[in-house]
Protein backbone atom coordinates (compact mmCIF):
# COMPACT_ATOMS: atom_id res chain seq x y z
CA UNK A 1 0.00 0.00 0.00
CA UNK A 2 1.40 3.17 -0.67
CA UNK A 3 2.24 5.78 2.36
CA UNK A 4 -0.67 8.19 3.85
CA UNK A 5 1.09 11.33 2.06
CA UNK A 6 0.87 9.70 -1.75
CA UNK A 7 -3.14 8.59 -1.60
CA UNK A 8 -5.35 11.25 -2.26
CA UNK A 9 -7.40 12.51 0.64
CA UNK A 10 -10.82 10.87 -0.25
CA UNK A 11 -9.01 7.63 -0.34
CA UNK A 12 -8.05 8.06 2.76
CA UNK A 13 -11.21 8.56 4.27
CA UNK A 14 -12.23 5.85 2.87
CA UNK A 15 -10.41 3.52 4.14
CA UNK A 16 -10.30 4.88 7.71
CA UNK A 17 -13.83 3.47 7.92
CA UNK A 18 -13.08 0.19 7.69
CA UNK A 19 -9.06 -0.57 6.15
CA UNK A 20 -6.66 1.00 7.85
CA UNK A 21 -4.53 -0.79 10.65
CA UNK A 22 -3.75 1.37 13.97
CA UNK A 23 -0.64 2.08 13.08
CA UNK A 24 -1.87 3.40 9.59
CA UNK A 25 -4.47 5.43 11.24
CA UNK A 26 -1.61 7.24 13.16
CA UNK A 27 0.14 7.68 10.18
CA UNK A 28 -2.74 9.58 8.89
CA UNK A 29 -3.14 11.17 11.97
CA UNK A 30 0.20 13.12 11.69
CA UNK A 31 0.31 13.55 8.04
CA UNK A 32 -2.46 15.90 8.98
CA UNK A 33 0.50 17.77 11.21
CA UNK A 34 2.63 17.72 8.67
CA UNK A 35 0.10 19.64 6.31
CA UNK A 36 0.32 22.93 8.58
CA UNK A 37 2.61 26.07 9.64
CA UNK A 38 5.09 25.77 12.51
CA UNK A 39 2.75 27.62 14.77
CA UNK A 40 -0.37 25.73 14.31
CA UNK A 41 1.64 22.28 14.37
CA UNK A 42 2.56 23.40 17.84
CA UNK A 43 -1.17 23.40 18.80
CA UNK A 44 -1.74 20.59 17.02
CA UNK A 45 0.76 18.80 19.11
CA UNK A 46 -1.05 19.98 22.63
CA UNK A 47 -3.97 19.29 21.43
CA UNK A 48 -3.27 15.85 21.15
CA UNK A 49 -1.24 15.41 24.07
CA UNK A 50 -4.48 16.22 25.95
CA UNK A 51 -6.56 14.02 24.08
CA UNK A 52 -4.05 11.21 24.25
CA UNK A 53 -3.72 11.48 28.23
CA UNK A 54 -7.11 13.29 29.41
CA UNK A 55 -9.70 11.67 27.07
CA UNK A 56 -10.90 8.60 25.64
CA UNK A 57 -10.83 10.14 22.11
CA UNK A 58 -8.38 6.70 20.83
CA UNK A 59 -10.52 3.92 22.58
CA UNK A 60 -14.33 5.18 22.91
CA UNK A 61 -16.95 3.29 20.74
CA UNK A 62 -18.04 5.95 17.60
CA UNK A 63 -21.75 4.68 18.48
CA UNK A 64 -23.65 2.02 20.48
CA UNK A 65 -25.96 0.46 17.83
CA UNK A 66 -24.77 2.36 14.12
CA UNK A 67 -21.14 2.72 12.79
CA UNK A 68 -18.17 1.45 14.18
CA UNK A 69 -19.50 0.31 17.68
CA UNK A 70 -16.12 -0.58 18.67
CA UNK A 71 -13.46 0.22 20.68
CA UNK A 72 -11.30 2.80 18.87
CA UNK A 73 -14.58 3.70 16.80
CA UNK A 74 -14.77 7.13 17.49
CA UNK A 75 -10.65 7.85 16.64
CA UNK A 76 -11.53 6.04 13.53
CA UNK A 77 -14.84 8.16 12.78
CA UNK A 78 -13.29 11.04 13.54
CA UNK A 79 -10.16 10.68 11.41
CA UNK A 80 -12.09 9.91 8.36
CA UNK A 81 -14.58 13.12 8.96
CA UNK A 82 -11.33 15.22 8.82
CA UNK A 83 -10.13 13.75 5.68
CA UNK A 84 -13.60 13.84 4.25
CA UNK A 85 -13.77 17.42 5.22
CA UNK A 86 -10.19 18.29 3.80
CA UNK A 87 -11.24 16.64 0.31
CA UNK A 88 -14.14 18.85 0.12
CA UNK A 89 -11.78 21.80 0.51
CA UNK A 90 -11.65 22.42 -3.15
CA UNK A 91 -15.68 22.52 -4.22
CA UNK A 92 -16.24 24.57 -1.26
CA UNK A 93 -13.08 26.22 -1.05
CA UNK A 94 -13.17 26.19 2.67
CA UNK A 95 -9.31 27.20 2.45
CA UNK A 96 -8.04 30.40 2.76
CA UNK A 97 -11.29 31.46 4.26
CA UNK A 98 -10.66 29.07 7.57
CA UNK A 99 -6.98 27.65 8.43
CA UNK A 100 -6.41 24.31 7.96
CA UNK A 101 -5.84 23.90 11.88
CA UNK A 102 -9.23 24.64 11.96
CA UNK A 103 -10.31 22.70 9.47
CA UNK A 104 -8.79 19.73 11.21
CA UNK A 105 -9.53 19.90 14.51
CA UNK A 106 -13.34 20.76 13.68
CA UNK A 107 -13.31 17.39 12.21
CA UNK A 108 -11.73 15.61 14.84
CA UNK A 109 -13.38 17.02 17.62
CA UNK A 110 -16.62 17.61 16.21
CA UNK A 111 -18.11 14.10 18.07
CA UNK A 112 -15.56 14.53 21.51
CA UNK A 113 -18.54 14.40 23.61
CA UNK A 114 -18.51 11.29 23.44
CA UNK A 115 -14.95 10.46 24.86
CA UNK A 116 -15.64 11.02 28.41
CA UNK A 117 -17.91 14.03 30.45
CA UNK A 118 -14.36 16.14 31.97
CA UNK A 119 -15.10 16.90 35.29
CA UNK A 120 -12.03 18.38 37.60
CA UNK A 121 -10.63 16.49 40.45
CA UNK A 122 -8.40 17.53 43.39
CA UNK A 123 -4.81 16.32 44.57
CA UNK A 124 -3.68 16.00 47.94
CA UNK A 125 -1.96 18.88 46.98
CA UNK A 126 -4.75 20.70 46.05
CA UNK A 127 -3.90 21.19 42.67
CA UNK A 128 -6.90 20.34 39.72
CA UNK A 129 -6.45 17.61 36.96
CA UNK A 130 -8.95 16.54 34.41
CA UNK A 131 -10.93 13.13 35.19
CA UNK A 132 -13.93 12.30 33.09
CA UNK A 133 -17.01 9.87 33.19
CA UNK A 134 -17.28 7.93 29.81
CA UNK A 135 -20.20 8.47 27.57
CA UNK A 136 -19.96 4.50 27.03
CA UNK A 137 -20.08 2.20 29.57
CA UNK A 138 -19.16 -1.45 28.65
CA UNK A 139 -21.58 -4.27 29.27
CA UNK A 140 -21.17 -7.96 28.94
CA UNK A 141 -23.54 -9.83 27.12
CA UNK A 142 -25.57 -12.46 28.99
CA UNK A 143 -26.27 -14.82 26.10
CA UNK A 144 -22.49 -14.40 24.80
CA UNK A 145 -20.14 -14.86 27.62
CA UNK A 146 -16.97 -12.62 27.03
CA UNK A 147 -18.52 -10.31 24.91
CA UNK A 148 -19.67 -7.17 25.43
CA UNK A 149 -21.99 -4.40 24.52
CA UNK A 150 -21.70 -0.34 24.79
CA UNK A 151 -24.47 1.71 26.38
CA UNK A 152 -25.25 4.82 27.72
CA UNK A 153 -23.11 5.98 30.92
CA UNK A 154 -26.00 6.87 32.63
CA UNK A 155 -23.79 8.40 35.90
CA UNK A 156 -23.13 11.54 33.06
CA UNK A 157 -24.37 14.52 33.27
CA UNK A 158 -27.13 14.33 30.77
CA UNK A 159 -26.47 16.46 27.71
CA UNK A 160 -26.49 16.34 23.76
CA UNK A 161 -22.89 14.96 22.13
CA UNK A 162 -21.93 18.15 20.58
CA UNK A 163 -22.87 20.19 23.70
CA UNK A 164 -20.23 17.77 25.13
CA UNK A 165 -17.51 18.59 22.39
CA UNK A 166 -17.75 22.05 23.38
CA UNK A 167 -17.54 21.33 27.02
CA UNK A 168 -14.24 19.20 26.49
CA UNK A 169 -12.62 21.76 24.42
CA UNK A 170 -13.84 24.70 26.64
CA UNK A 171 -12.54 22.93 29.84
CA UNK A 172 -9.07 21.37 28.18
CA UNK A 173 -8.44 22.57 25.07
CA UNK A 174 -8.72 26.68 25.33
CA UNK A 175 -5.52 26.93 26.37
CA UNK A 176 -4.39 26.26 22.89
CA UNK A 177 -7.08 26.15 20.51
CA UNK A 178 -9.72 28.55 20.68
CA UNK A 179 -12.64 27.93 17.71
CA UNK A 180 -13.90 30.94 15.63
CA UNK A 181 -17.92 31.71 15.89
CA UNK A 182 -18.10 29.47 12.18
CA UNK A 183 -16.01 26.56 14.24
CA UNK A 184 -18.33 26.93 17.48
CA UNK A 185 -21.72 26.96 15.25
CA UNK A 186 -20.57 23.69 12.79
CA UNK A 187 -19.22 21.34 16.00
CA UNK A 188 -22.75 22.81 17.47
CA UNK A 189 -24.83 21.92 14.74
CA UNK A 190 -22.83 19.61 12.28
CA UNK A 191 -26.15 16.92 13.09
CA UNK A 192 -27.97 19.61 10.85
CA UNK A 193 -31.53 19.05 10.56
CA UNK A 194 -31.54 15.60 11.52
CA UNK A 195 -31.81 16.76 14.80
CA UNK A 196 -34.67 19.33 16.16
CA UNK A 197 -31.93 21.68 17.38
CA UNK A 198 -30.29 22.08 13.57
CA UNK A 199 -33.73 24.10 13.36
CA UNK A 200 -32.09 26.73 15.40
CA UNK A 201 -29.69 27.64 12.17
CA UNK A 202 -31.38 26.57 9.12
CA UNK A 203 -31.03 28.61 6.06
CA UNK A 204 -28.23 30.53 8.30
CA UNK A 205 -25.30 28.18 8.21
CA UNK A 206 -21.54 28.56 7.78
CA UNK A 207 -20.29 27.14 4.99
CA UNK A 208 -17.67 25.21 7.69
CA UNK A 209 -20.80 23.61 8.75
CA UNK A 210 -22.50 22.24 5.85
CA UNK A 211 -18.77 21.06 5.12
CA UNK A 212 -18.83 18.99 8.24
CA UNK A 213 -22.25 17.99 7.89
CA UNK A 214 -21.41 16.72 4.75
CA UNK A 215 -18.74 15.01 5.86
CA UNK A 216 -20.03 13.36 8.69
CA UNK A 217 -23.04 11.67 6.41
CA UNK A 218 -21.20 10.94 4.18
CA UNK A 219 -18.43 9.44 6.19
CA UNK A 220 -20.65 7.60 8.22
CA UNK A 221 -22.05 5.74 5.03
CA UNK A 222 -18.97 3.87 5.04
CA UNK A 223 -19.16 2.27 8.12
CA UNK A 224 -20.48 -0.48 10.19
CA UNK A 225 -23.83 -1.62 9.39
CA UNK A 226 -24.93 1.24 7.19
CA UNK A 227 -21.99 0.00 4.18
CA UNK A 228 -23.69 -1.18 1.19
CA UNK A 229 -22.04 -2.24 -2.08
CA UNK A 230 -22.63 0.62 -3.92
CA UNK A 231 -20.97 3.20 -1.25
CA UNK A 232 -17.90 1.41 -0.70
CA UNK A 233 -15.07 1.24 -3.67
């Protein structure tokens, strides 16, 4: 197969659904890095670190019952969106008008809510770290011993999974990556009118929203139970 870099950025979304080992998906992963400026690489790098070490963003399920209800799902899910969304970049010429860091991160943070609910915990010391609840909890399967199920966390504070992007990357991520209004309203809203909430901007959205609407549908067509012969290649 040939390396992240040489396949075309469809084709890599693509096969994030289903295809690509871990270690490919980190490849792709930080051939997005590679794609920006010194400065915003820097971000990118923190912003990892703190998903990597405060978050389940590499081992949470992307769903319980639809598309890649797995663990690792939503790393997987997420990746793809970006790429999706970065292949759209020429028909709707979503670059220069928003930086590629932005671009990027909208895509893979667009579903965080559903890594883990951050709350803030306290050290002897009485210094603050980040602890979170998981949005999936992991049950076994009576009828199958050793397997397992995911469902709802239900000891989370109960609140819709973009709300909960926005409250991850408000509580960890401001630091080093604060979205533009267009970046709040498409993580807000990128369930667009599937949901009664996407009511609240129709007709009025960013064109980095219908972007990552877009790409989330689409994206999501190619995995799990929802792949039919004529979507995948």
């Amino acid at each position: 197969m040939s390396t992240i870099a040489e396949l075309d950025r469809a084709t890599v979304a693509d096969s994030c659904a289903t295809k690509l080992n871990d270690a490919q998906l980190t490849e792709a992963l930080w051939n997005l890095h590679a794609q920006l400026p010194d400065t915003e690489q820097r971000v990118f790098e923190d912003v990892e670190k703190v998903l990597r070490e405060h978050t389940g963003f590499y081992t949470a399920p992307a769903s319980s019952r639809f598309h890649l209800n797995s663990e690792g799902g939503l790393f997987r899910h997420s990746l793809g969106v970006t790429y999706r969304l970065w292949s759209f970049d020429g028909p709707y010429r979503l670059h220069p008008q928003y930086a590629y860091l932005d671009i990027f991160l909208v895509g893979l943070l667009h579903d965080l809510g559903k890594a883990n609910q951050v709350t803030m915990q306290g050290t002897p010391e009485g210094r603050l770290y980040p602890a979170g609840i998981p949005y999936y909890s992991r049950e076994p399967l009576k009828t199958r011993p050793g397997e397992y199920k995911y469902a709802r966390n239900k000891d989370r504070t109960v609140m819709s999974v973009p709300v909960g992007s926005l409250h991850t990357i408000a509580t960890l991520l401001s630091d080093f990556w604060k979205p533009s209004p267009d970046a709040w309203q498409a993580i807000a809203y990128h369930d667009g009118q599937y949901v009664p909430e996407g009511r609240h901007v129709a007709q009025s959205e960013s064109k980095l929203l219908l972007a990552l609407h877009h790409a989330d549908m689409f994206q999501c067509r190619y995995e799990g139970e929802w792949e039919k012969e004529n979507w995948t290649p």
